[in-house]
PDB file of N, CA and C in Angstrom:
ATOM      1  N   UNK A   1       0.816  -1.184   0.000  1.00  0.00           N
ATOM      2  CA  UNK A   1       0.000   0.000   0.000  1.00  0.00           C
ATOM      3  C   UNK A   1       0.869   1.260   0.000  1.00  0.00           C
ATOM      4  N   UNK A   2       2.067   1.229   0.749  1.00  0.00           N
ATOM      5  CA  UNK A   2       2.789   2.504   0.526  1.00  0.00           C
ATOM      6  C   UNK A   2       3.448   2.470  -0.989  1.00  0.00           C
ATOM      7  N   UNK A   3       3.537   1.867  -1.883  1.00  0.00           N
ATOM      8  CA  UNK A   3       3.954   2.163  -2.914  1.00  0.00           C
ATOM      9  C   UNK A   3       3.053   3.129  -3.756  1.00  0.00           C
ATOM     10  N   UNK A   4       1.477   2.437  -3.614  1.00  0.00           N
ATOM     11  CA  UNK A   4       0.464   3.494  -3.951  1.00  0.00           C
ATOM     12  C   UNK A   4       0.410   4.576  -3.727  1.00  0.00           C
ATOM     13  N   UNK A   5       0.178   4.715  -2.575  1.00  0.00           N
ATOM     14  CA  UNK A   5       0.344   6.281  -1.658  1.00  0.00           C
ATOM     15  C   UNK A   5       1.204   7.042  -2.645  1.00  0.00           C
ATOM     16  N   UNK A   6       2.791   6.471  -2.736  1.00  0.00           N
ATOM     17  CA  UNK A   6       3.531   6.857  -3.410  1.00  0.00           C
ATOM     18  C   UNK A   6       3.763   7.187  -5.081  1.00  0.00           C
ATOM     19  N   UNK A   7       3.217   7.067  -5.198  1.00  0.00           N
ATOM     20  CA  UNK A   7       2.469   6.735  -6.632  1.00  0.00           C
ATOM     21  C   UNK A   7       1.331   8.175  -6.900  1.00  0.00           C
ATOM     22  N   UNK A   8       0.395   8.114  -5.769  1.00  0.00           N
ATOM     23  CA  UNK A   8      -0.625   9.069  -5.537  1.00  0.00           C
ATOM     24  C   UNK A   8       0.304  10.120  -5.280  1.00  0.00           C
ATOM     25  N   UNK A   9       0.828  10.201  -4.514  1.00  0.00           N
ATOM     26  CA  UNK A   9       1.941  11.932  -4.327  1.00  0.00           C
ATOM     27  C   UNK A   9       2.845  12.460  -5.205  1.00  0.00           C
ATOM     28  N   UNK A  10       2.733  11.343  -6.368  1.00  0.00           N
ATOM     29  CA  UNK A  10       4.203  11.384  -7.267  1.00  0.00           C
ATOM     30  C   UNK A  10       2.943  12.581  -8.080  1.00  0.00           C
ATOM     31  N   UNK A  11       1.830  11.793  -7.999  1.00  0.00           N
ATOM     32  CA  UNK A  11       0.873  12.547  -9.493  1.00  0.00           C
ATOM     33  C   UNK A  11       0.466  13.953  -9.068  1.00  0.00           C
ATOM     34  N   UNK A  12       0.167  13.732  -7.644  1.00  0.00           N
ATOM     35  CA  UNK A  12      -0.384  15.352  -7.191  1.00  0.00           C
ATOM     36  C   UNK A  12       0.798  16.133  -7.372  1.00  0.00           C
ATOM     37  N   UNK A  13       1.994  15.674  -6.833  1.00  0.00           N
ATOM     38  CA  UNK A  13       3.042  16.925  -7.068  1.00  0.00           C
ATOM     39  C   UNK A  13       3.129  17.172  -8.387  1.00  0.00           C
ATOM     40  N   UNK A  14       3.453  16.427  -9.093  1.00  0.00           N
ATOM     41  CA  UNK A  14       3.445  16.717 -11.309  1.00  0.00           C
ATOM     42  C   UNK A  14       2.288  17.379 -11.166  1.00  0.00           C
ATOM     43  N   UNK A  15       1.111  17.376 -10.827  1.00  0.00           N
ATOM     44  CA  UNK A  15      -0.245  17.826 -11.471  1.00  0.00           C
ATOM     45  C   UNK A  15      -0.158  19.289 -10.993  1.00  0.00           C
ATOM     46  N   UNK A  16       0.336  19.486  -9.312  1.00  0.00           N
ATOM     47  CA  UNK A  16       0.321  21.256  -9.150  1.00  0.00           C
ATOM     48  C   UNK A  16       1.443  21.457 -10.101  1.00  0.00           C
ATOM     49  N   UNK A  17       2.026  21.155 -10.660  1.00  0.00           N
ATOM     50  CA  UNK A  17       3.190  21.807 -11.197  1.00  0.00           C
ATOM     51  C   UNK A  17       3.210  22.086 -12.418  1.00  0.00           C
ATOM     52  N   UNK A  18       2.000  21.160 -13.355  1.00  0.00           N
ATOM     53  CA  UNK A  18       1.905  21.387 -14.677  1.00  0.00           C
ATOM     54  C   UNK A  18       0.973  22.414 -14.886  1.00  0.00           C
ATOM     55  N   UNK A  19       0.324  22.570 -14.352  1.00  0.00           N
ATOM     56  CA  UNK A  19      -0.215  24.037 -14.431  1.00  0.00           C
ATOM     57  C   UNK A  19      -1.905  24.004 -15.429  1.00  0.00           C
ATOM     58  N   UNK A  20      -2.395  22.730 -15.200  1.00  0.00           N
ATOM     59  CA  UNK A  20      -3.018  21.862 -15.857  1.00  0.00           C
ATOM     60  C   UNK A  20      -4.749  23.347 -15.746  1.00  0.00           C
ATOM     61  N   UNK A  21      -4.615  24.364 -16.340  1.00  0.00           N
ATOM     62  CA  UNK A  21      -5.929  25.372 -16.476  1.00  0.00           C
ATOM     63  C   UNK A  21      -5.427  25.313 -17.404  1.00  0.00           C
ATOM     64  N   UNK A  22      -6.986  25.615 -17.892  1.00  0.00           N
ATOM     65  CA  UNK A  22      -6.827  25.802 -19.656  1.00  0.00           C
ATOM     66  C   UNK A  22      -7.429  27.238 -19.423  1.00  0.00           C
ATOM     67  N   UNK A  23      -7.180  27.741 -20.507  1.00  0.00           N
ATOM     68  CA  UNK A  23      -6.887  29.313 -21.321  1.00  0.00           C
ATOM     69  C   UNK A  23      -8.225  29.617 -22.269  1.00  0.00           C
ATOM     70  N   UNK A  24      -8.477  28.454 -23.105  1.00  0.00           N
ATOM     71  CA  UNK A  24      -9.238  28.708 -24.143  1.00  0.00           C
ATOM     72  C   UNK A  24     -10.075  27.230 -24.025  1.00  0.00           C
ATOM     73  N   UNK A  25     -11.046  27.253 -25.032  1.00  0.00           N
ATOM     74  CA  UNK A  25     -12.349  26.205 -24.311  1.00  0.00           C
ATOM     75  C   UNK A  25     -11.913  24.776 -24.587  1.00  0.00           C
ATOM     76  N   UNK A  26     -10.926  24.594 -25.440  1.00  0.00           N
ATOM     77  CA  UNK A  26     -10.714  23.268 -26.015  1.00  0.00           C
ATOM     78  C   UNK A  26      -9.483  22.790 -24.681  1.00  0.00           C
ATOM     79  N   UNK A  27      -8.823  23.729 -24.136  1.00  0.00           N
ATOM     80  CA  UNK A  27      -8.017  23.141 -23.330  1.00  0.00           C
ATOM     81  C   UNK A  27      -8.773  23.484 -21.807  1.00  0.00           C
ATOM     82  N   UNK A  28      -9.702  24.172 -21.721  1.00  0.00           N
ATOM     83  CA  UNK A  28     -10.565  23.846 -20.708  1.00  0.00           C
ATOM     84  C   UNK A  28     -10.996  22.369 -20.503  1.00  0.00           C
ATOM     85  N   UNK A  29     -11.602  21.714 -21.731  1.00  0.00           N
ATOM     86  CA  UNK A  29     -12.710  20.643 -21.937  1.00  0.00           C
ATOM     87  C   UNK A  29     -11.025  19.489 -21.399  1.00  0.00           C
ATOM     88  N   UNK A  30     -10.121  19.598 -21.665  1.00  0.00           N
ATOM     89  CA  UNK A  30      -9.140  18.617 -21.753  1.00  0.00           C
ATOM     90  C   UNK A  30      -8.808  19.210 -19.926  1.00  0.00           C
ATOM     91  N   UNK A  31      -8.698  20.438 -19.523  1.00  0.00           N
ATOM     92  CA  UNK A  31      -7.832  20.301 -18.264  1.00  0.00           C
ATOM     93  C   UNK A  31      -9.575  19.844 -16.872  1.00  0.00           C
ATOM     94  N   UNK A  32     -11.016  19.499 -17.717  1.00  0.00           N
ATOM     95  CA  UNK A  32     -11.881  19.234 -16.611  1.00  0.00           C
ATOM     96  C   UNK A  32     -11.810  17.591 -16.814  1.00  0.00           C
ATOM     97  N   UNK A  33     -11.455  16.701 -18.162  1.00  0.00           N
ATOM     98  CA  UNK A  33     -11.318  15.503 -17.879  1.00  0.00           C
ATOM     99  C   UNK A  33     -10.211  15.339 -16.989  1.00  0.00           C
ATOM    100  N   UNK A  34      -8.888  16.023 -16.773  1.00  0.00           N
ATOM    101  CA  UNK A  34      -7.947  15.616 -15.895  1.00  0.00           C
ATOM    102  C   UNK A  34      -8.538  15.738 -14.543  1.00  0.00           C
ATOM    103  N   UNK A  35      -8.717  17.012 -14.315  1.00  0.00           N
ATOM    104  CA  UNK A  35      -9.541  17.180 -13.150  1.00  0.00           C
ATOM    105  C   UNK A  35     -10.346  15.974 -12.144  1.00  0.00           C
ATOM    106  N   UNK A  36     -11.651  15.761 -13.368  1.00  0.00           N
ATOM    107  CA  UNK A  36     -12.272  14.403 -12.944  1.00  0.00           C
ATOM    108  C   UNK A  36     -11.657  13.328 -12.517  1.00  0.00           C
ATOM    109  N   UNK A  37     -10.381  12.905 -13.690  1.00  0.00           N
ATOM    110  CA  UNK A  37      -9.662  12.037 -13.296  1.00  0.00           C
ATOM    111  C   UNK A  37      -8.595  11.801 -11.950  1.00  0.00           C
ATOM    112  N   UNK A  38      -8.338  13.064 -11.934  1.00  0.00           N
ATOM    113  CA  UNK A  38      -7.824  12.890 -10.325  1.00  0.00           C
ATOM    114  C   UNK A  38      -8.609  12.690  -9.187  1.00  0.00           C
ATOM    115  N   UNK A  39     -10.098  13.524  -9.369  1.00  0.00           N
ATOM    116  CA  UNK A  39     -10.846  13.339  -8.464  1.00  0.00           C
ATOM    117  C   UNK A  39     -10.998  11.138  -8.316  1.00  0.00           C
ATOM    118  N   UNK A  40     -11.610  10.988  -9.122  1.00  0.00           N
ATOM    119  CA  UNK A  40     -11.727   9.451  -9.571  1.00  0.00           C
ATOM    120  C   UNK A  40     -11.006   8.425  -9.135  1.00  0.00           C
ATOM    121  N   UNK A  41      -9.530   8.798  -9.436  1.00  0.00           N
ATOM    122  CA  UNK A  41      -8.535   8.636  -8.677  1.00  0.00           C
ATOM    123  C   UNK A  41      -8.107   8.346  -7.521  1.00  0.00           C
ATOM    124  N   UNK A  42      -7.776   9.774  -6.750  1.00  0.00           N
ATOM    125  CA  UNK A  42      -8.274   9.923  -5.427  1.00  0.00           C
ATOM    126  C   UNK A  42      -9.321   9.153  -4.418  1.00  0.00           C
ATOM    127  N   UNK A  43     -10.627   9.125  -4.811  1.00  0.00           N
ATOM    128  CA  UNK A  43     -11.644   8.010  -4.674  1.00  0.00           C
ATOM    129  C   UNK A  43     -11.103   6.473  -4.473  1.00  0.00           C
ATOM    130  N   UNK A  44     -10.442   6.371  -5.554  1.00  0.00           N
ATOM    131  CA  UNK A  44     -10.455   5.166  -5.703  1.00  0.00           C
ATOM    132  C   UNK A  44      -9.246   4.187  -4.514  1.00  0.00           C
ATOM    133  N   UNK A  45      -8.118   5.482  -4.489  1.00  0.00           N
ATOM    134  CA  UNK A  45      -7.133   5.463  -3.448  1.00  0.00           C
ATOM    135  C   UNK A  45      -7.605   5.652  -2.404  1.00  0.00           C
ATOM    136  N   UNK A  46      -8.349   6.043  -2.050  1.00  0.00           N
ATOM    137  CA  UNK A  46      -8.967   6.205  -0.381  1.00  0.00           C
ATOM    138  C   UNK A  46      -9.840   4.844  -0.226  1.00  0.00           C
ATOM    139  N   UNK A  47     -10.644   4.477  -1.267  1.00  0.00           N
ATOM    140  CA  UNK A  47     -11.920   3.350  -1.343  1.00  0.00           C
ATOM    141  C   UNK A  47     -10.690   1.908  -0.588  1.00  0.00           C
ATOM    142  N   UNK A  48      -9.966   1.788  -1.747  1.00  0.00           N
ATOM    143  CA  UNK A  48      -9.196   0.834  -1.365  1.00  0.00           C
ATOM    144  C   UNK A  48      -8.283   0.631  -0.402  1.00  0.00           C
ATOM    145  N   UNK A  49      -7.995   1.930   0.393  1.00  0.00           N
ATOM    146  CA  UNK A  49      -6.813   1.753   1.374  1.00  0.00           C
ATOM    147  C   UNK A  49      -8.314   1.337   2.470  1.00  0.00           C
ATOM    148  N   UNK A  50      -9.405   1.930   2.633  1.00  0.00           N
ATOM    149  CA  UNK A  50     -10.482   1.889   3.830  1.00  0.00           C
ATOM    150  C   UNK A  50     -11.068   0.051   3.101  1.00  0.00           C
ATOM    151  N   UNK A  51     -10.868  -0.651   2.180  1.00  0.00           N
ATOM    152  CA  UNK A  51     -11.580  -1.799   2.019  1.00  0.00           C
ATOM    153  C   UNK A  51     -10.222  -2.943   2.509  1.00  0.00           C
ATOM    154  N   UNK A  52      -9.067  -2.667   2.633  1.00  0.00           N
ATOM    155  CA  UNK A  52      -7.798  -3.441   2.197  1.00  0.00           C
ATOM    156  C   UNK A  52      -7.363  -2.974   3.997  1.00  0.00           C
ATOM    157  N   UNK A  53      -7.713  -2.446   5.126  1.00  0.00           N
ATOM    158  CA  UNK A  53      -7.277  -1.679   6.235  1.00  0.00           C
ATOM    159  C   UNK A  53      -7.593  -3.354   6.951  1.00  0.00           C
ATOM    160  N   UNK A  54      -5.916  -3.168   7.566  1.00  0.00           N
ATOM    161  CA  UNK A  54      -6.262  -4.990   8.784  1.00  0.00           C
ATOM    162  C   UNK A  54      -7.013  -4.260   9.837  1.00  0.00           C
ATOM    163  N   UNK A  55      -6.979  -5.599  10.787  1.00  0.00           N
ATOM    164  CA  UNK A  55      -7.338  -5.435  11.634  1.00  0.00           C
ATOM    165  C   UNK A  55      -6.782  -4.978  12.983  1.00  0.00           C
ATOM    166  N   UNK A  56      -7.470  -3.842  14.133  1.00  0.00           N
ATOM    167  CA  UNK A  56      -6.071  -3.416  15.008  1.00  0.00           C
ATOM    168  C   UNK A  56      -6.001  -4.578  15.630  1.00  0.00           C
ATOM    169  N   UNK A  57      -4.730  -4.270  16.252  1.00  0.00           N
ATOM    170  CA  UNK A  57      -4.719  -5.283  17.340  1.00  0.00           C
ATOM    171  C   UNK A  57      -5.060  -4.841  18.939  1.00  0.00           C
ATOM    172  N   UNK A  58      -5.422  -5.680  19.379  1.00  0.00           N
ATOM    173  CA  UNK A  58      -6.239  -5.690  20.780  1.00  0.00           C
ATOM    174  C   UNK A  58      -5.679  -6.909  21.780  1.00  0.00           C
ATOM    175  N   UNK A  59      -4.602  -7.458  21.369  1.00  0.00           N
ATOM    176  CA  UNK A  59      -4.146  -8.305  22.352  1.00  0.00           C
ATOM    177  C   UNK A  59      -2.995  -7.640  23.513  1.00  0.00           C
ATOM    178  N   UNK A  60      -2.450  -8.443  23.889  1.00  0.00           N
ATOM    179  CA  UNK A  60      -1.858  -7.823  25.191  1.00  0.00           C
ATOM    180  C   UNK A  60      -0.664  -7.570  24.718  1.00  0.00           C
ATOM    181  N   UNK A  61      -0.125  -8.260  23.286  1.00  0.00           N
ATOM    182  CA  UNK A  61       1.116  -8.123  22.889  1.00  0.00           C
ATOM    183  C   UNK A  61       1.307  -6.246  21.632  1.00  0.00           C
ATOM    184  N   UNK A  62       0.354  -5.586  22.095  1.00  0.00           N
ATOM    185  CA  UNK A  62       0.158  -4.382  21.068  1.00  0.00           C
ATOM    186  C   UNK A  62       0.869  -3.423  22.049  1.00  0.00           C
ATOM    187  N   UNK A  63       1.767  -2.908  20.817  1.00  0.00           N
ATOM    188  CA  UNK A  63       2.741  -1.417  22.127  1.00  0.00           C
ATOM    189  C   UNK A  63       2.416  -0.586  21.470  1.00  0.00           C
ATOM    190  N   UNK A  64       2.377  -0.923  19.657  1.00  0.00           N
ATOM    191  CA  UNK A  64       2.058   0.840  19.433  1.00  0.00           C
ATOM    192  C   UNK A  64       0.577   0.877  18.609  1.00  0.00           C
ATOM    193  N   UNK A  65       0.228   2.214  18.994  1.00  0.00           N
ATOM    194  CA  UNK A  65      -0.953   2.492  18.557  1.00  0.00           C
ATOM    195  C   UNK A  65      -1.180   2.768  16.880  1.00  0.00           C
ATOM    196  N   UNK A  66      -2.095   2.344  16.521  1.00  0.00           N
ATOM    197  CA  UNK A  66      -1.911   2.424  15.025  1.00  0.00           C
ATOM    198  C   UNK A  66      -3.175   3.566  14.511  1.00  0.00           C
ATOM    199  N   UNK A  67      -2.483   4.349  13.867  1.00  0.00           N
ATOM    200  CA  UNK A  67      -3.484   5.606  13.686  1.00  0.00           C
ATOM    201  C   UNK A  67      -4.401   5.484  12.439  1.00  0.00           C
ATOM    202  N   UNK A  68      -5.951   5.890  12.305  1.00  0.00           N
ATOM    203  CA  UNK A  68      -6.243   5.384  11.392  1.00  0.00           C
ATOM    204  C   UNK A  68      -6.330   6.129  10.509  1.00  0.00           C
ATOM    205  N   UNK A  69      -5.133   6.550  10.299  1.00  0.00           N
ATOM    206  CA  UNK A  69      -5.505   7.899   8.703  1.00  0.00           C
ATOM    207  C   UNK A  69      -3.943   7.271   8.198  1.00  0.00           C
ATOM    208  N   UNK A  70      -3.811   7.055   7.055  1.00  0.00           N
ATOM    209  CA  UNK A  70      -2.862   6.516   6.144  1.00  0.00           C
ATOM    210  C   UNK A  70      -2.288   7.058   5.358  1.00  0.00           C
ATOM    211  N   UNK A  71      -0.864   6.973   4.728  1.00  0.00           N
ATOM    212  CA  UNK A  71      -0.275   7.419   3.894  1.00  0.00           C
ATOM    213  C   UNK A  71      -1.588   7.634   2.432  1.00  0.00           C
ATOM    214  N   UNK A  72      -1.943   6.699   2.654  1.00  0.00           N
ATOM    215  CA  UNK A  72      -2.824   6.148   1.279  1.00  0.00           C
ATOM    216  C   UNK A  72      -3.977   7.107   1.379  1.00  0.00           C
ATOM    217  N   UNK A  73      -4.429   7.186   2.085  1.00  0.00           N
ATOM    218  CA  UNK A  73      -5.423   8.301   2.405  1.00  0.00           C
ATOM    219  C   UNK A  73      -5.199   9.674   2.744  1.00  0.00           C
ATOM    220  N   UNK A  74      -3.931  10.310   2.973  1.00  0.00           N
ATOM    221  CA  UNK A  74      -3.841  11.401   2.904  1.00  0.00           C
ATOM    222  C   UNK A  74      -3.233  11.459   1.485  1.00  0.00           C
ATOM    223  N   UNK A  75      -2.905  10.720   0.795  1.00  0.00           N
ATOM    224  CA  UNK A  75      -2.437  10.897  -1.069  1.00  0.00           C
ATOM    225  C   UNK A  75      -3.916  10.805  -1.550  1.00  0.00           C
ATOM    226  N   UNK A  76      -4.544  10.006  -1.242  1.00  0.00           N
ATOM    227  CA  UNK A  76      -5.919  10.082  -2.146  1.00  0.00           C
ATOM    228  C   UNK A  76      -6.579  11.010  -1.471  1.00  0.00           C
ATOM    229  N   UNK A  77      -6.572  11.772  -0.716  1.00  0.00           N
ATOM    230  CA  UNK A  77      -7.712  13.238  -0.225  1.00  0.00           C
ATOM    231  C   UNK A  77      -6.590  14.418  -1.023  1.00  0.00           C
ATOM    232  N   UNK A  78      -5.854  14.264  -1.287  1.00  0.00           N
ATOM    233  CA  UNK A  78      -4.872  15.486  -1.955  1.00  0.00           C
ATOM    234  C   UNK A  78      -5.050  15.203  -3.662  1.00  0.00           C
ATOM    235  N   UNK A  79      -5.349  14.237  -3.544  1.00  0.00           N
ATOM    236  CA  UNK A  79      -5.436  14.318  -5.365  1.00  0.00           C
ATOM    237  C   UNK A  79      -7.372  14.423  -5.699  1.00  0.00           C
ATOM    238  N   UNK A  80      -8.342  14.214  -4.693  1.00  0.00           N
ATOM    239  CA  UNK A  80      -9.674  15.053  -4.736  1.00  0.00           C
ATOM    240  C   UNK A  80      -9.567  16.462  -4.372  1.00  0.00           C
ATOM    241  N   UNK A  81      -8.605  16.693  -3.399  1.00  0.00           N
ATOM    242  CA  UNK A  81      -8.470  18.161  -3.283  1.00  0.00           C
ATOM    243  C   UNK A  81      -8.460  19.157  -4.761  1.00  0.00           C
ATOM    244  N   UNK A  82      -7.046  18.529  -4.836  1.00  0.00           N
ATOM    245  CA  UNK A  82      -6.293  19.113  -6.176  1.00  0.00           C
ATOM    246  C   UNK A  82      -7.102  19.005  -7.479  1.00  0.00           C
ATOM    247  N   UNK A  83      -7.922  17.945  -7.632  1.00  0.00           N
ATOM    248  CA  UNK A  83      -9.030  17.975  -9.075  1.00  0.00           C
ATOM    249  C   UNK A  83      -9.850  19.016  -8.302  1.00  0.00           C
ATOM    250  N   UNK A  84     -10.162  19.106  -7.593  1.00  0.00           N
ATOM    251  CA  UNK A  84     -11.950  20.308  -6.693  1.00  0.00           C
ATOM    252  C   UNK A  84     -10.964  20.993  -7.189  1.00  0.00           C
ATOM    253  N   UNK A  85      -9.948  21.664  -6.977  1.00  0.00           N
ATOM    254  CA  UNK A  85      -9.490  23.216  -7.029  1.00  0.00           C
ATOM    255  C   UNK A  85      -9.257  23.386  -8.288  1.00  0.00           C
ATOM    256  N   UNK A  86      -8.775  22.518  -9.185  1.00  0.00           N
ATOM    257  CA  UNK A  86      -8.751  22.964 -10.296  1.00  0.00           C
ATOM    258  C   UNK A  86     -10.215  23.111 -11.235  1.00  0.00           C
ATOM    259  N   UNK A  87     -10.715  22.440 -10.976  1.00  0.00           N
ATOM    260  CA  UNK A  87     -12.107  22.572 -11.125  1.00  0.00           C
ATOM    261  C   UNK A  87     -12.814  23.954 -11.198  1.00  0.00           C
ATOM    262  N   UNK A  88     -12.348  23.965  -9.931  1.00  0.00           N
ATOM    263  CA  UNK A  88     -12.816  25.807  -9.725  1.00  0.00           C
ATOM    264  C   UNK A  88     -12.425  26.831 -10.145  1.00  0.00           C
ATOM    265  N   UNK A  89     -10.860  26.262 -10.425  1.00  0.00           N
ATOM    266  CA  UNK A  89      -9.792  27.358 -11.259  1.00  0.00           C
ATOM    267  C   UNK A  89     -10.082  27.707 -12.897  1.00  0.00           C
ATOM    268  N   UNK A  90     -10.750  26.311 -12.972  1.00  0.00           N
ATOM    269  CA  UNK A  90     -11.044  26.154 -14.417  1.00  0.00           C
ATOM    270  C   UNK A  90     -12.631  26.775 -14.788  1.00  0.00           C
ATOM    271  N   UNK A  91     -13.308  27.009 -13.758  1.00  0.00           N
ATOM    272  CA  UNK A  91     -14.609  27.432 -13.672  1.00  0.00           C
ATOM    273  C   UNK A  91     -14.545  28.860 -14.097  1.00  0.00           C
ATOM    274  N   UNK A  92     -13.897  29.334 -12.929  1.00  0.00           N
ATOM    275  CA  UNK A  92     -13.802  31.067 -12.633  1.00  0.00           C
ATOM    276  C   UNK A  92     -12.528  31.598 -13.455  1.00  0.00           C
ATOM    277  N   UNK A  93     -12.089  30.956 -14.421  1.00  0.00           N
ATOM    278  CA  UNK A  93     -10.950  31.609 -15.689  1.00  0.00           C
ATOM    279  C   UNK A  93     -11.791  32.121 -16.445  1.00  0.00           C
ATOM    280  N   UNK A  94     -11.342  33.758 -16.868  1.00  0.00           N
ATOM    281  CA  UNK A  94     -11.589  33.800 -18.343  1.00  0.00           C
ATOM    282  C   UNK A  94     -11.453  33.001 -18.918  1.00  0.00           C
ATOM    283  N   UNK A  95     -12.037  32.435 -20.236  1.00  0.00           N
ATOM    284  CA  UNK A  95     -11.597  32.151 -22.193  1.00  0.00           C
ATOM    285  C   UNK A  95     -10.964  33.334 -22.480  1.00  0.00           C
ATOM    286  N   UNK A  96      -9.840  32.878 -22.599  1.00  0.00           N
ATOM    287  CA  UNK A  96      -8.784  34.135 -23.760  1.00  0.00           C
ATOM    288  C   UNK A  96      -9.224  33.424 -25.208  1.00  0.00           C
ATOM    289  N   UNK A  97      -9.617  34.312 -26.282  1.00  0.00           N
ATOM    290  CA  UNK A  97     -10.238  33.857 -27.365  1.00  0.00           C
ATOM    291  C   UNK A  97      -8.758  34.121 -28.015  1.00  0.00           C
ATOM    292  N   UNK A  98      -8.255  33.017 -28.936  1.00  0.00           N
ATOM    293  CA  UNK A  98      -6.899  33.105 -29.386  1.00  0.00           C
ATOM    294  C   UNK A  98      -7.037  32.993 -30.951  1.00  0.00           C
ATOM    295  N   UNK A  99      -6.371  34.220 -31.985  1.00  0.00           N
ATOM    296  CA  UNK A  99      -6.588  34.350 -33.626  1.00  0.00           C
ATOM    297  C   UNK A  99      -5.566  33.034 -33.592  1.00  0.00           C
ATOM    298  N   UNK A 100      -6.201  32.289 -35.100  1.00  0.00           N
ATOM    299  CA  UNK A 100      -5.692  31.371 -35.678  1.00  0.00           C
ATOM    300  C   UNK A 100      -5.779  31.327 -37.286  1.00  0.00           C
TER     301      UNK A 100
END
């Protein structure tokens, strides 16, 4: 599971960085499928770290406490974050209308 996680943080960091708003409507329509897709994503990384989560332990031999928020789940709430905001970024942009 931490490879995922890892995997999930590799994409959110590339994704703030590419700068993934579109300008004009055709790269709008292309930067709200990414969007979705991270959201989707994200989902899907949280679904599976909460379906795939053992069980704690409760015997007498348990010293450390195991917290229940996960690598895997704080990568998949950052890549729904990051599609919502761009979303919005992509909402509230002008269209720069560009001569061709």
């Amino acid at each position: 599971m931490r490879q995922l996680a890892l995997i999930a943080l590799l994409a959110t960091g590339l994704s703030a960085t590419s700068g993934c708003y579109g300008y004009n409507r055709s790269a709008k329509r292309g930067a709200y499928v990414l969007d979705s897709m991270f959201i989707a994503g994200g989902g899907g990384i949280v679904a599976a770290d909460v379906l795939t989560e053992s069980e704690p332990c409760t015997g007498t031999g348990c010293v450390e406490p195991v917290s229940p928020v996960t690598g895997a789940m704080v990568a998949g709430s950052m890549l729904i974050v990051g599609g919502l905001v761009g979303i919005v970024v992509n909402a509230t942009r002008p269209t720069v209308k560009t001569s061709r």
